[in-house]
C-alpha atoms as a PDB file:
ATOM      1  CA  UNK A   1       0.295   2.890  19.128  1.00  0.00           C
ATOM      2  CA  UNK A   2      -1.370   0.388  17.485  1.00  0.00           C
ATOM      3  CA  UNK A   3       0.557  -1.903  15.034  1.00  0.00           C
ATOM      4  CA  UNK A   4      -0.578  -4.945  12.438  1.00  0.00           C
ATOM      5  CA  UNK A   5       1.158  -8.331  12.931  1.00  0.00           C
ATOM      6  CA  UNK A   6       3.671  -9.393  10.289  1.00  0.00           C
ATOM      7  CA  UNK A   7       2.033 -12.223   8.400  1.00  0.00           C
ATOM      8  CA  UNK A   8       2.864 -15.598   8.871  1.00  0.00           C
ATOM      9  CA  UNK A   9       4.440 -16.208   5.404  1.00  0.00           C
ATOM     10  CA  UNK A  10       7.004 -13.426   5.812  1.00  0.00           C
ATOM     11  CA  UNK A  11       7.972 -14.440   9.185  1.00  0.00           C
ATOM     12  CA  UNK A  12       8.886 -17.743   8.047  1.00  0.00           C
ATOM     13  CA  UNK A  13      10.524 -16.312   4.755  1.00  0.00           C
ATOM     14  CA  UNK A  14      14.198 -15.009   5.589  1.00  0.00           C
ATOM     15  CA  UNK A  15      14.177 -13.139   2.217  1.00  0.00           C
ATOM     16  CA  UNK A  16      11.273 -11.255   3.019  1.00  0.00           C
ATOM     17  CA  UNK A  17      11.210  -7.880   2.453  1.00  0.00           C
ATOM     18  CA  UNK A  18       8.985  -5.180   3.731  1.00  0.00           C
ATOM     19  CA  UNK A  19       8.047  -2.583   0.769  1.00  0.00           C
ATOM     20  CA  UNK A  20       5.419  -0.438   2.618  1.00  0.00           C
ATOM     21  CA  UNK A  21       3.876   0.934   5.574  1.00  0.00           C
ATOM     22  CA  UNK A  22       1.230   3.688   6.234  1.00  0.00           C
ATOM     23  CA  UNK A  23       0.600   5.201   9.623  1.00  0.00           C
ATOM     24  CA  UNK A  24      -1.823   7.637  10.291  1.00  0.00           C
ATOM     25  CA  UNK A  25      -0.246  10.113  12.785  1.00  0.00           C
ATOM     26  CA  UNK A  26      -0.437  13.943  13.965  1.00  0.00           C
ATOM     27  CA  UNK A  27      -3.613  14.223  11.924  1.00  0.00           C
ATOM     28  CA  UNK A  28      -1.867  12.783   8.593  1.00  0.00           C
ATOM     29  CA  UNK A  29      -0.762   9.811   6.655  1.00  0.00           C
ATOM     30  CA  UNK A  30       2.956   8.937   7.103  1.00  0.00           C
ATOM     31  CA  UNK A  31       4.522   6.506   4.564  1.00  0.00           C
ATOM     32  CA  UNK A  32       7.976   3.915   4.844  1.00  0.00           C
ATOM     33  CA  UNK A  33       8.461   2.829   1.423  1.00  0.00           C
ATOM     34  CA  UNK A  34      10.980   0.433   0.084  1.00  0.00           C
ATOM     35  CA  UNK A  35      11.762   2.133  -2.640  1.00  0.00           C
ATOM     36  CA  UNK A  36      14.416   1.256  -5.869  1.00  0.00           C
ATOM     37  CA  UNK A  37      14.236  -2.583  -4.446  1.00  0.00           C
ATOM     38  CA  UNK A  38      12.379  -3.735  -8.579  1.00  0.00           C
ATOM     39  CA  UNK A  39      14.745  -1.141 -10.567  1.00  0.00           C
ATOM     40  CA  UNK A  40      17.663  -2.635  -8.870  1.00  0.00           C
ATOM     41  CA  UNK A  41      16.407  -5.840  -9.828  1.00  0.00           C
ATOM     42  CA  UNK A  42      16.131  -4.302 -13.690  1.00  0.00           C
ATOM     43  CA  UNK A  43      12.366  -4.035 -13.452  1.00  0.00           C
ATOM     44  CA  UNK A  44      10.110  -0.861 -13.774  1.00  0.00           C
ATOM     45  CA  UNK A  45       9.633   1.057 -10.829  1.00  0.00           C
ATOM     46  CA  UNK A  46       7.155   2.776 -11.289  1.00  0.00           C
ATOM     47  CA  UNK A  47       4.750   0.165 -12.986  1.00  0.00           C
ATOM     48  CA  UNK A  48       5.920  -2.833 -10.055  1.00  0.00           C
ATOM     49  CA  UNK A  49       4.445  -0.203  -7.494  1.00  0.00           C
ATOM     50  CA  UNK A  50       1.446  -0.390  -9.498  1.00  0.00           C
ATOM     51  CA  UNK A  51       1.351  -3.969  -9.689  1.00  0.00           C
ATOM     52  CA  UNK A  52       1.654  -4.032  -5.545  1.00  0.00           C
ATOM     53  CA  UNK A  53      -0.585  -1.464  -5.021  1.00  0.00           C
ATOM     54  CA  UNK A  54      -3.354  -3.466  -7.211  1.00  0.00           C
ATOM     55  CA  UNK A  55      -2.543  -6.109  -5.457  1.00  0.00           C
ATOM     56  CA  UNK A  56      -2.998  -4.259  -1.977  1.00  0.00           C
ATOM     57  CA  UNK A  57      -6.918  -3.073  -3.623  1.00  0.00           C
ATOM     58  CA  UNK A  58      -7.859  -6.761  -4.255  1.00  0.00           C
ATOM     59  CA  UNK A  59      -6.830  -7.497  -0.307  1.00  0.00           C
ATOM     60  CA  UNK A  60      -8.792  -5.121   0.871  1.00  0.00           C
ATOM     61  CA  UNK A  61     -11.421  -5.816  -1.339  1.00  0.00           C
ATOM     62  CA  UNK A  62     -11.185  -9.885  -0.489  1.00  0.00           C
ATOM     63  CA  UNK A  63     -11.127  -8.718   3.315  1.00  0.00           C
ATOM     64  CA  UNK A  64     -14.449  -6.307   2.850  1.00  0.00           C
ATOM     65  CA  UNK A  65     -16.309  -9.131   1.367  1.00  0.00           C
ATOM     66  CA  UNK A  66     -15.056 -11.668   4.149  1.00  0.00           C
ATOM     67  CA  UNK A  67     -16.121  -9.344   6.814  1.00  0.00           C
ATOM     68  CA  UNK A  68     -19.079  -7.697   5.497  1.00  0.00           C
ATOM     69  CA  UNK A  69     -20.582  -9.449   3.145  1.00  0.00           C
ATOM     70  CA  UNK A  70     -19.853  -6.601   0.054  1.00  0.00           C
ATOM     71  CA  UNK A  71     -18.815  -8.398  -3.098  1.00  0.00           C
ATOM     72  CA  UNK A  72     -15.172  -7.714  -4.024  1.00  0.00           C
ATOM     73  CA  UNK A  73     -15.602  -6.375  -7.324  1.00  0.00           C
ATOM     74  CA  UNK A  74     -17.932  -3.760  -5.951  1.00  0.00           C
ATOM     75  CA  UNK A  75     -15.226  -3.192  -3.381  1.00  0.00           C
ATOM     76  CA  UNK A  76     -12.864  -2.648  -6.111  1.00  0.00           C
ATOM     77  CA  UNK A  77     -14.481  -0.030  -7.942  1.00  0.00           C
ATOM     78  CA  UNK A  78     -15.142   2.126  -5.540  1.00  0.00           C
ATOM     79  CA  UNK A  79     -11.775   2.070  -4.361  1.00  0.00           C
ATOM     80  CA  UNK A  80     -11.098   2.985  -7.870  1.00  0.00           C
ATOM     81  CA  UNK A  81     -13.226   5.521  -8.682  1.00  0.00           C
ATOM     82  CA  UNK A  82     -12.258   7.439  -5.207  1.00  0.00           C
ATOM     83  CA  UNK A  83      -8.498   6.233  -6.031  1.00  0.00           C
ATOM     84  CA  UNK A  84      -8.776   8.711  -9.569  1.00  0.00           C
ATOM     85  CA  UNK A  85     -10.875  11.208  -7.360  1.00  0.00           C
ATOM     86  CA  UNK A  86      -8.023  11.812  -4.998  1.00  0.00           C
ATOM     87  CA  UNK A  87      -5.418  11.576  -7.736  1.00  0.00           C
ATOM     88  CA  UNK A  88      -7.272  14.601  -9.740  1.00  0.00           C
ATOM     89  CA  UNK A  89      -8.421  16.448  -7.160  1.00  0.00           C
ATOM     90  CA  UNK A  90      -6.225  15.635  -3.865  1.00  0.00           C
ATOM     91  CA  UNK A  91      -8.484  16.363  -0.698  1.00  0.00           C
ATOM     92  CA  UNK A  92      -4.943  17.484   1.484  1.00  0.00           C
ATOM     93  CA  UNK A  93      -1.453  18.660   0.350  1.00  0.00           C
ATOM     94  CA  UNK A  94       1.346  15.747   0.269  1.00  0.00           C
ATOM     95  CA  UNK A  95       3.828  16.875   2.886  1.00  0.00           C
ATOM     96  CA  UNK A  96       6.894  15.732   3.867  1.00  0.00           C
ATOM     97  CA  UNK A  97      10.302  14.263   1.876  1.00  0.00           C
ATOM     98  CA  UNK A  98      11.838  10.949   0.952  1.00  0.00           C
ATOM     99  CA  UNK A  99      14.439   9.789   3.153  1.00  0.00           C
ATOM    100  CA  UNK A 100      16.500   7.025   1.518  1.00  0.00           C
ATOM    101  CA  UNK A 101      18.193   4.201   3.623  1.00  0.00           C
ATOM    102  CA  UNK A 102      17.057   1.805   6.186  1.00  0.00           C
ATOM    103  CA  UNK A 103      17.455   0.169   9.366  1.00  0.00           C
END
């Protein structure tokens, strides 16, 4: 198994709070999500996941360009256009069930 560190900023943050994780196992992805965390805090679920997950796409994007050299923004829209490729047209079948609750 091979895990990511926790960055540096959440380990020396006790309110810190861990919203996501992806794992690809068995031949699948396999998702933890911390969700209801923003509507319990009267903000919109659906549209502070959206927020995060752009957030995650400039990362990536900021990491690409470190690494290799490929400017962000063209980083960006192909995530983006392969992002609303999978959305209309999934490659795989979502499997699977949310499990509320946490360690």
């Amino acid at each position: 198994m091979r895990t990511l560190v926790i960055p540096p900023a959440a380990q020396r943050d006790e309110n810190a709070v861990q919203m996501l994780s992806a794992w690809i196992a068995e031949k699948g992805l396999h998702c933890t999500l911390n969700l209801g965390i923003w509507e319990a805090n009267g903000k919109p679920e659906a549209a502070a996941w959206g927020i995060l997950l752009a957030d995650v796409i400039h990362h990536i994007a900021n990491a690409i360009e470190e690494e290799h050299g490929v400017a962000a923004a063209v980083t960006i829209e192909k995530i983006v256009k392969s992002l609303h490729a999978e959305l209309d047209e999934p490659s795989s079948k979502v499997k699977g069930g949310f499990h509320p609750g946490h360690t």
